[in-house]
C-alpha atoms as a PDB file:
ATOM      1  CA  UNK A   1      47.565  -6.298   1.775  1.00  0.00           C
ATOM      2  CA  UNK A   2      46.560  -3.263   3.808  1.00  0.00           C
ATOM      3  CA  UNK A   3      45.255  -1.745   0.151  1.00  0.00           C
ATOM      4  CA  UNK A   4      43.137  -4.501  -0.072  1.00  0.00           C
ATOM      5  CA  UNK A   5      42.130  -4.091   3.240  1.00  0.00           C
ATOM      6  CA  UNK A   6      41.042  -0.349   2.806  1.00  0.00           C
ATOM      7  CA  UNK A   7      39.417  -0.962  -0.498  1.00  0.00           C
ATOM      8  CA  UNK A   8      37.416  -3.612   1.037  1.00  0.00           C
ATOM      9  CA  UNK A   9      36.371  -1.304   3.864  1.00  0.00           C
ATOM     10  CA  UNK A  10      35.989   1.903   1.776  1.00  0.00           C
ATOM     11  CA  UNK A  11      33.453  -0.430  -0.464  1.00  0.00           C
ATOM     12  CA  UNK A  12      31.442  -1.729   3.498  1.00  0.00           C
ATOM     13  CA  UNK A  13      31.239   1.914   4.583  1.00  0.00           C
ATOM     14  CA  UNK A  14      30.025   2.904   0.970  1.00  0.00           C
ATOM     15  CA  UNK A  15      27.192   0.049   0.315  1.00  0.00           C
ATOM     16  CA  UNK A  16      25.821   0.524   4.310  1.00  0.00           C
ATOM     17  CA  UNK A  17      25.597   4.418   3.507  1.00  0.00           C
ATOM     18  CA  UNK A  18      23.500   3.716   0.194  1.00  0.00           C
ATOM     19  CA  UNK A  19      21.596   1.212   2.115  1.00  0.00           C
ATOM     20  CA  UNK A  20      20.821   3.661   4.802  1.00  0.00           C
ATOM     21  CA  UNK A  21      17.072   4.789   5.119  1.00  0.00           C
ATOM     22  CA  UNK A  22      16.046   7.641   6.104  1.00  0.00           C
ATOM     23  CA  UNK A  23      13.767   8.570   9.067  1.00  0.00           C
ATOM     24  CA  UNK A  24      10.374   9.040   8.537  1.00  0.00           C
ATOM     25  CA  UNK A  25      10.590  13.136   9.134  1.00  0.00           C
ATOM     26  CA  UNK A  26      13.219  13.635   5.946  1.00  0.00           C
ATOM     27  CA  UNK A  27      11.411  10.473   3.663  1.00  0.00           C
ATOM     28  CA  UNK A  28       7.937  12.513   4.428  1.00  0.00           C
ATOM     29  CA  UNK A  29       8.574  15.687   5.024  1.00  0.00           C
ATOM     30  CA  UNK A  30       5.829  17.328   3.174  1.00  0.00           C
ATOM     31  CA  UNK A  31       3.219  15.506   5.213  1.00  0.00           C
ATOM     32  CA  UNK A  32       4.809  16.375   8.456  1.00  0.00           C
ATOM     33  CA  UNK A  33       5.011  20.200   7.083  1.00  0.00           C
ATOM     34  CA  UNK A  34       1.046  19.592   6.148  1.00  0.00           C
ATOM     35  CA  UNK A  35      -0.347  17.610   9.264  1.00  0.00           C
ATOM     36  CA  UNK A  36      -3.085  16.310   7.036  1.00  0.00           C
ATOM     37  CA  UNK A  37      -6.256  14.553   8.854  1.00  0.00           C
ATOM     38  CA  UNK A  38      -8.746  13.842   6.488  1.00  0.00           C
ATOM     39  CA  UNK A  39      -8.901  11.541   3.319  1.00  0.00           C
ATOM     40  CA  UNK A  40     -10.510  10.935   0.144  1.00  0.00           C
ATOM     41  CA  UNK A  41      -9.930   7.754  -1.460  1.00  0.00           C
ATOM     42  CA  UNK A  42     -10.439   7.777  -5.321  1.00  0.00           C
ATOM     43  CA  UNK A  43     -11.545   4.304  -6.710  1.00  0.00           C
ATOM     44  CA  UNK A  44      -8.305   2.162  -7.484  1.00  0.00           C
ATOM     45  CA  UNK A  45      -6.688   2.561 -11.145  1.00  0.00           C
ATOM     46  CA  UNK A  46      -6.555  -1.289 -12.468  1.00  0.00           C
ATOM     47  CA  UNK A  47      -4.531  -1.921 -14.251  1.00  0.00           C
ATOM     48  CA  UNK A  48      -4.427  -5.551 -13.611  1.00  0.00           C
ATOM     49  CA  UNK A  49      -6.186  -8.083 -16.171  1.00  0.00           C
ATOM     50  CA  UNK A  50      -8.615  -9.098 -13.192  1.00  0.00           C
ATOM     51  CA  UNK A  51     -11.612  -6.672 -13.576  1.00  0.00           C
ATOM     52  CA  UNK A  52     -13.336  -6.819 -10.322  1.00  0.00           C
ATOM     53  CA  UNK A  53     -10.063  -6.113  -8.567  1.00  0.00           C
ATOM     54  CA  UNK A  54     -11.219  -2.933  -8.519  1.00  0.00           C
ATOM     55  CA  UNK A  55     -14.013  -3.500  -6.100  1.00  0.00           C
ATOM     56  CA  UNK A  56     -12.887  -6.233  -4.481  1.00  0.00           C
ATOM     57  CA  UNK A  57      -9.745  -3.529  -2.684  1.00  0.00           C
ATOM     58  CA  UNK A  58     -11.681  -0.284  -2.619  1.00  0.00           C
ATOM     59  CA  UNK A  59     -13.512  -1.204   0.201  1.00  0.00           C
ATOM     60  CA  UNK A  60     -10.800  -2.040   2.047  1.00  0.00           C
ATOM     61  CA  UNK A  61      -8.738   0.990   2.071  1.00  0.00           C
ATOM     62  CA  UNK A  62     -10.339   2.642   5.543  1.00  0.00           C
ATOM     63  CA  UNK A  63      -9.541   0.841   8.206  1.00  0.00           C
ATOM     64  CA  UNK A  64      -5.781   0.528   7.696  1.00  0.00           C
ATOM     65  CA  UNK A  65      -5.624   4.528   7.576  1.00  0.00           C
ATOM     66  CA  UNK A  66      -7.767   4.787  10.437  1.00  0.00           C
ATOM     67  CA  UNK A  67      -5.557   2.180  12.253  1.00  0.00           C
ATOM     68  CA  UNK A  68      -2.994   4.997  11.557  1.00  0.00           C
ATOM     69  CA  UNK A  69      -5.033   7.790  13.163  1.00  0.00           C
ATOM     70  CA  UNK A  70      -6.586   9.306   9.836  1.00  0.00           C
ATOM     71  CA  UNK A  71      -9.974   9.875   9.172  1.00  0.00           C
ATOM     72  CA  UNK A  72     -10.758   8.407   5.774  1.00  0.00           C
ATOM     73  CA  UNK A  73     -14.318   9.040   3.528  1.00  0.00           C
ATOM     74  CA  UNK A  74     -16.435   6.119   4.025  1.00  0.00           C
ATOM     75  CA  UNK A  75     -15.564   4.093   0.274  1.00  0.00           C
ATOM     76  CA  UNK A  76     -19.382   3.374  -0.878  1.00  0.00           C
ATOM     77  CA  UNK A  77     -20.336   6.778  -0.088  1.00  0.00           C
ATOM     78  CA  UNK A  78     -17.554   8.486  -1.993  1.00  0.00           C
ATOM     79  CA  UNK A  79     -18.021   6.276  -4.926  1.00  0.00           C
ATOM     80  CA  UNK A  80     -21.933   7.248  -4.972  1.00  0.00           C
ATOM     81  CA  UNK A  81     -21.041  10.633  -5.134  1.00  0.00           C
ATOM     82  CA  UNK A  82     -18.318  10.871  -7.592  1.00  0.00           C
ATOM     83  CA  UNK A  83     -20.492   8.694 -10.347  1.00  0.00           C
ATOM     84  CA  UNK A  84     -22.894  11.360  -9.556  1.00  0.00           C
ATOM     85  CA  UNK A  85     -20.467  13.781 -10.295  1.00  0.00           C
ATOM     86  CA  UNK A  86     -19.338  11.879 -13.467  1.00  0.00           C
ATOM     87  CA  UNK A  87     -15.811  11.515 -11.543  1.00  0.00           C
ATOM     88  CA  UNK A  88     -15.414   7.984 -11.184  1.00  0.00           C
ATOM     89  CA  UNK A  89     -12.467   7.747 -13.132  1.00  0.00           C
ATOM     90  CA  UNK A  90      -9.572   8.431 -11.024  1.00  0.00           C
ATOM     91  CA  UNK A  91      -6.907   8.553 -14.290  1.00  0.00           C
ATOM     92  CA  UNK A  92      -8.668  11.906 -14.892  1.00  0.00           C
ATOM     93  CA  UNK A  93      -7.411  13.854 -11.558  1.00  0.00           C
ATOM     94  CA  UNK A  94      -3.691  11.755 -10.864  1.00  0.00           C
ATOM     95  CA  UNK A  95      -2.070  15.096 -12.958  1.00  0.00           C
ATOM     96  CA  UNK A  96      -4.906  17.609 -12.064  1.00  0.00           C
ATOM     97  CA  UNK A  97      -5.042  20.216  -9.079  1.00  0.00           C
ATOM     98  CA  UNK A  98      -6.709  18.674  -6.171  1.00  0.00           C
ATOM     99  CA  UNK A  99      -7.843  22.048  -4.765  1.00  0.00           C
ATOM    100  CA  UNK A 100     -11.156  22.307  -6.043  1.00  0.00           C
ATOM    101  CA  UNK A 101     -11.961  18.616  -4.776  1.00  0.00           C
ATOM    102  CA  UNK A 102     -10.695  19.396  -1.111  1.00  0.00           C
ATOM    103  CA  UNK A 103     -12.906  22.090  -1.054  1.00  0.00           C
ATOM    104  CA  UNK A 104     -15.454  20.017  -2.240  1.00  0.00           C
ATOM    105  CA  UNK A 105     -15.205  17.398   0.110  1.00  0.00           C
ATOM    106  CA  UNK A 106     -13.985  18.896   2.695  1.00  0.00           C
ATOM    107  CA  UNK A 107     -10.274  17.203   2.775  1.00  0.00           C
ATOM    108  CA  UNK A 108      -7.087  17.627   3.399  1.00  0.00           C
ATOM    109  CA  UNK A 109      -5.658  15.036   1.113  1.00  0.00           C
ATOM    110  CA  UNK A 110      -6.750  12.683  -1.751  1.00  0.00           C
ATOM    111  CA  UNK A 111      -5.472   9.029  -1.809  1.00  0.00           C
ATOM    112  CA  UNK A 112      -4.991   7.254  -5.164  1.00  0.00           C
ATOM    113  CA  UNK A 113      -4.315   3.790  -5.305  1.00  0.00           C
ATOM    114  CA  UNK A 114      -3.417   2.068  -8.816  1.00  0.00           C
ATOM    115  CA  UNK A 115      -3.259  -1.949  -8.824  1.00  0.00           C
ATOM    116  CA  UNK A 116      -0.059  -3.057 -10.932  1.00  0.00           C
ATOM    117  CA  UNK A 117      -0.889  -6.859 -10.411  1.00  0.00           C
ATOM    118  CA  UNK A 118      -3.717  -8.948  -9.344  1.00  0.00           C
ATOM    119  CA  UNK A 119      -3.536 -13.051  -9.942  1.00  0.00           C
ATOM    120  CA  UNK A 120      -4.247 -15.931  -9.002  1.00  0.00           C
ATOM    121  CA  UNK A 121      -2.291 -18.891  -9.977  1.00  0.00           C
ATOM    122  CA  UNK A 122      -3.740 -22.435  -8.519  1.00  0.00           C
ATOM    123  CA  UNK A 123      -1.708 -24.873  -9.762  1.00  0.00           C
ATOM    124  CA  UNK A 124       1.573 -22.696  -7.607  1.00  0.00           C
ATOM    125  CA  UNK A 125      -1.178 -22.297  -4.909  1.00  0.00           C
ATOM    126  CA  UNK A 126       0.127 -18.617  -5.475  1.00  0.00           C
ATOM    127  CA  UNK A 127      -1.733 -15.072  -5.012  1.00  0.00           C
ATOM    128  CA  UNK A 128       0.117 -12.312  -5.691  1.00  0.00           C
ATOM    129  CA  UNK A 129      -1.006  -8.823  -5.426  1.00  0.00           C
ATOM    130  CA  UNK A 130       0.991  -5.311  -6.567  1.00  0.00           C
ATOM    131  CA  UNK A 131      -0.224  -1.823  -5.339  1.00  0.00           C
ATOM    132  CA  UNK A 132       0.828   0.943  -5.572  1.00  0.00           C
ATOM    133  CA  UNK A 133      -0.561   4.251  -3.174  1.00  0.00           C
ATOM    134  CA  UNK A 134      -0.438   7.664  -3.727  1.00  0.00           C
ATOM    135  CA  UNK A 135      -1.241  10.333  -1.359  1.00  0.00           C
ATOM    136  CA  UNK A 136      -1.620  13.953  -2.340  1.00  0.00           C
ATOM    137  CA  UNK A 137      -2.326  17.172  -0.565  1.00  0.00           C
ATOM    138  CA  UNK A 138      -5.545  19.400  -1.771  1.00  0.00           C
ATOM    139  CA  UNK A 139      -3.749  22.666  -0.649  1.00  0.00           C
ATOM    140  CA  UNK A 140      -0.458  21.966  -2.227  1.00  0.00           C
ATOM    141  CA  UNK A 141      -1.039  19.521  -4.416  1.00  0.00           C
ATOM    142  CA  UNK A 142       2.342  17.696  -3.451  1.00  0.00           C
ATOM    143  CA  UNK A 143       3.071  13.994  -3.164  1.00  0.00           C
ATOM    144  CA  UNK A 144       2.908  13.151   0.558  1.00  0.00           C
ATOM    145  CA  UNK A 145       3.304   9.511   0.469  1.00  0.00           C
ATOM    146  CA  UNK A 146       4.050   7.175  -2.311  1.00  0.00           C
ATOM    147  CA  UNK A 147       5.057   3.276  -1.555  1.00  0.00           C
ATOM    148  CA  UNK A 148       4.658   0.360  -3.612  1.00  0.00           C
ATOM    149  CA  UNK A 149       3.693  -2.852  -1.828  1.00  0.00           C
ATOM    150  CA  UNK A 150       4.362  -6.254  -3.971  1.00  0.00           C
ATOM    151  CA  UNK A 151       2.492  -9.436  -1.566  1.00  0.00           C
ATOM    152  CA  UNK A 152       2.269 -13.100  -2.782  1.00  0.00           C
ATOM    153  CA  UNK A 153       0.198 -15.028  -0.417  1.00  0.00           C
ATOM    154  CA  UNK A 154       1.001 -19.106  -0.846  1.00  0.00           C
ATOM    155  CA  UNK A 155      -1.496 -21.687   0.705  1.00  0.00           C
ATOM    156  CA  UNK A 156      -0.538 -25.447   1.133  1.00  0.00           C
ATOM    157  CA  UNK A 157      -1.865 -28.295   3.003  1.00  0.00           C
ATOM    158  CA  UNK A 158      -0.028 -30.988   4.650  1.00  0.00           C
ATOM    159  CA  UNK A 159      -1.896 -34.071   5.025  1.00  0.00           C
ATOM    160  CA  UNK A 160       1.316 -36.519   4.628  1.00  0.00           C
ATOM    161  CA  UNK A 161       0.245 -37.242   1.249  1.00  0.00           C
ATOM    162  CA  UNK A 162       2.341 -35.371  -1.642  1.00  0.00           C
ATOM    163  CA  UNK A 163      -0.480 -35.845  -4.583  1.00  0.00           C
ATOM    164  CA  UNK A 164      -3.428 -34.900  -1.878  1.00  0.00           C
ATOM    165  CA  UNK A 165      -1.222 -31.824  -0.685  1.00  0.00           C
ATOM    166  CA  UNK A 166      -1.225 -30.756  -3.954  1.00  0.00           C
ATOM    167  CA  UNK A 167      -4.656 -30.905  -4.918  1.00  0.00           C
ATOM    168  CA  UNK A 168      -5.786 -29.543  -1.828  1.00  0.00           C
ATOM    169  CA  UNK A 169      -3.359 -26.915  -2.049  1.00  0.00           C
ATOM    170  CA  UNK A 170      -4.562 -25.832  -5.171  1.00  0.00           C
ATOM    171  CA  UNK A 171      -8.487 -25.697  -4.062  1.00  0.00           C
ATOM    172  CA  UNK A 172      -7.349 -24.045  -0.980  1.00  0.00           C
ATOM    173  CA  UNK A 173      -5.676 -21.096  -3.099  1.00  0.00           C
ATOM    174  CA  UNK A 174      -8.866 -21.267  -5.434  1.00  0.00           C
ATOM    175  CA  UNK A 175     -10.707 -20.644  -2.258  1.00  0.00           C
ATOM    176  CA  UNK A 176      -9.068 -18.677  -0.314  1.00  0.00           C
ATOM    177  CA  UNK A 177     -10.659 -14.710  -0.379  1.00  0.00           C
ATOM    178  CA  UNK A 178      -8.250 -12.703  -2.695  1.00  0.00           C
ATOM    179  CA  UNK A 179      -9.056  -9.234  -0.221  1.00  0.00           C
ATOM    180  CA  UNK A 180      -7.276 -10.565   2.222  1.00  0.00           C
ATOM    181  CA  UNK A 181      -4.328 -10.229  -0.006  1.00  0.00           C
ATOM    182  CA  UNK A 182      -5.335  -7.011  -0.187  1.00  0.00           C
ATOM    183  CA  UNK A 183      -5.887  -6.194   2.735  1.00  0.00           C
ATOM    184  CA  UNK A 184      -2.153  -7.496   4.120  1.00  0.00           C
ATOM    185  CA  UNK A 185      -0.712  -5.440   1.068  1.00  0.00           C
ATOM    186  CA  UNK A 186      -2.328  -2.602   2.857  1.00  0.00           C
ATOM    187  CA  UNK A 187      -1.056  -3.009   6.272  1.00  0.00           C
ATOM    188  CA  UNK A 188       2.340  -3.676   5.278  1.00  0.00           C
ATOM    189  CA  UNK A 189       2.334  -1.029   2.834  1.00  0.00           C
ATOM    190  CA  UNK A 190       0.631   2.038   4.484  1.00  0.00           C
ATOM    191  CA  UNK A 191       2.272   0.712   7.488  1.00  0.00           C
ATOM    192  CA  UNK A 192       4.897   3.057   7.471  1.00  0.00           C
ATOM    193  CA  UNK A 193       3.038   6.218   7.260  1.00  0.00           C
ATOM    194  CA  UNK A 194       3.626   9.009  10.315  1.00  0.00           C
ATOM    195  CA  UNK A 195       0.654   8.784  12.646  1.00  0.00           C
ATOM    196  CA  UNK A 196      -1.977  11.244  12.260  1.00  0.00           C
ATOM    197  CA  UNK A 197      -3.508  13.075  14.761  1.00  0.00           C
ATOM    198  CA  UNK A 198      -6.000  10.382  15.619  1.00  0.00           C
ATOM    199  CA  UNK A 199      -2.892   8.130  16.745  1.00  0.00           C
ATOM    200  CA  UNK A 200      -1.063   8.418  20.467  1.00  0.00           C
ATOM    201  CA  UNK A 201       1.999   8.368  17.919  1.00  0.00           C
ATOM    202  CA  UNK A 202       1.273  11.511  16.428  1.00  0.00           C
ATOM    203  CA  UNK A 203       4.698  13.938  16.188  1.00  0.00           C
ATOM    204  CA  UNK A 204       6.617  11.268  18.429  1.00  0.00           C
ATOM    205  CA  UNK A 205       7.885   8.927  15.070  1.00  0.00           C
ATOM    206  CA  UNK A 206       9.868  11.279  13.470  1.00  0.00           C
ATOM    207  CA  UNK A 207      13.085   9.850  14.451  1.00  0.00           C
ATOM    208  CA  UNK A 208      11.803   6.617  13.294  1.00  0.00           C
ATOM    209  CA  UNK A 209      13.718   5.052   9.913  1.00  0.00           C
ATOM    210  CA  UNK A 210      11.178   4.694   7.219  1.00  0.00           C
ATOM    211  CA  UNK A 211      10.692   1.307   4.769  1.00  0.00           C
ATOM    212  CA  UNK A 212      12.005   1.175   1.631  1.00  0.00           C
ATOM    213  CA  UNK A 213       9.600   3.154  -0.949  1.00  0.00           C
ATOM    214  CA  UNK A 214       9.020  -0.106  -2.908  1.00  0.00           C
ATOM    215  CA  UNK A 215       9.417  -3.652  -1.407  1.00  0.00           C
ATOM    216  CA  UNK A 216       8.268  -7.134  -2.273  1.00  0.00           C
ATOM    217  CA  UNK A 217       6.770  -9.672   0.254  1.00  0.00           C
ATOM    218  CA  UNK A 218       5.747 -13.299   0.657  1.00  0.00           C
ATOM    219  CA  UNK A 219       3.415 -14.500   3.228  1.00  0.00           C
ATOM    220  CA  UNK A 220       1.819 -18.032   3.507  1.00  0.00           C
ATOM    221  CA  UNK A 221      -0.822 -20.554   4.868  1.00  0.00           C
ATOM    222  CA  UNK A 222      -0.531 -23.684   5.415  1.00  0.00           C
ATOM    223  CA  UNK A 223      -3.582 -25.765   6.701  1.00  0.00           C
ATOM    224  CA  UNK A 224      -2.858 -29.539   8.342  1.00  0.00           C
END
């Protein structure tokens, strides 16, 4: 009985440890080490089978870094410039030195964002966005934040009726703006980056435990 009992405990103490995250100074240290302030976001990779999913999340991408105390490129502008430049294919610069484009633009890091999943299913009243986000350093080149975020969004209406819920349901997902999606896969997603130097938080959320580097999420509306 008291084997037992060890195993059994040996196996707890094991699984918590492997469970363990770790804080946000060890899971980025190389953006701690780098202090980086300003960003370029490349358009999104899509690799999704919607086409303007592209668009539709590359203008969102600002605000949640600047919520974070990071100055980001305005989106349009960049995009102007890069099909100027003939560099509006982000695929091309994901394995490439980022040095010459920091000095270019003037950055200290380049965001790349590549969208894994983007659908809308009416008849399950489901939206479900996948996204994955990339941040490298133009000085180093080195990855200094990398989370997936995985967000299905279900609408539903409850009038009382089961047949009119579900009609409704579906027109209300067939309605509803798919950037929202979006834009709550960013803010649970880039979420957990360290504050920049924009942020009151800045060098005080070190001892914080990050989020797991790839997590899945369901959020929903309901309208009565």
């Amino acid at each position: 009985m008291k084997k037992i009992f060890f195993y059994v405990l040996l196996i707890t103490l094991l699984s918590s440890c492997a469970t363990k995250m770790p804080t946000k100074s060890v899971a980025y240290k190389n953006l701690y080490s780098e202090h980086p302030l300003s960003i370029l976001a490349m358009p999104p990779i899509n690799r999704s089978t919607k086409v303007e999913a592209k668009e539709l999340f590359y203008s969102s991408l600002a605000v949640p870094f600047a919520l974070n105390g990071y100055y980001v490129m305005p989106p349009l502008l960049t995009m102007e410039i890069l099909k100027e430049e003939s560099a509006y294919d982000s695929e091309m610069f994901t394995n490439s030195s980022l040095k010459k484009m920091g000095e270019l633009f003037g950055v200290d890091a380049v965001l790349f964002t590549t969208i894994h999943e983007w659908t809308k299913t009416s008849i399950t009243s489901q939206i479900r966005v996948k996204i994955e986000y990339t941040l490298k350093s133009t000085k180093t080149d080195e990855i200094l934040f990398n989370r997936i975020g995985d967000v299905t969004l279900t609408t539903s209406v409850n009038s009382g009726n089961v047949i009119a819920n579900l009609a409704a349901s579906m027109l209300a997902t067939a309605l509803t703006k798919e950037i929202i999606v979006g834009r709550n896969v960013n803010i649970y997603t880039i979420g957990d980056i360290p504050a920049g130097r924009y942020s009151p938080m800045y060098q005080k959320d070190g001892d914080q435990i990050s989020q797991p580097k790839e997590f899945k999420k369901s959020i929903s509306n309901t309208y009565h």
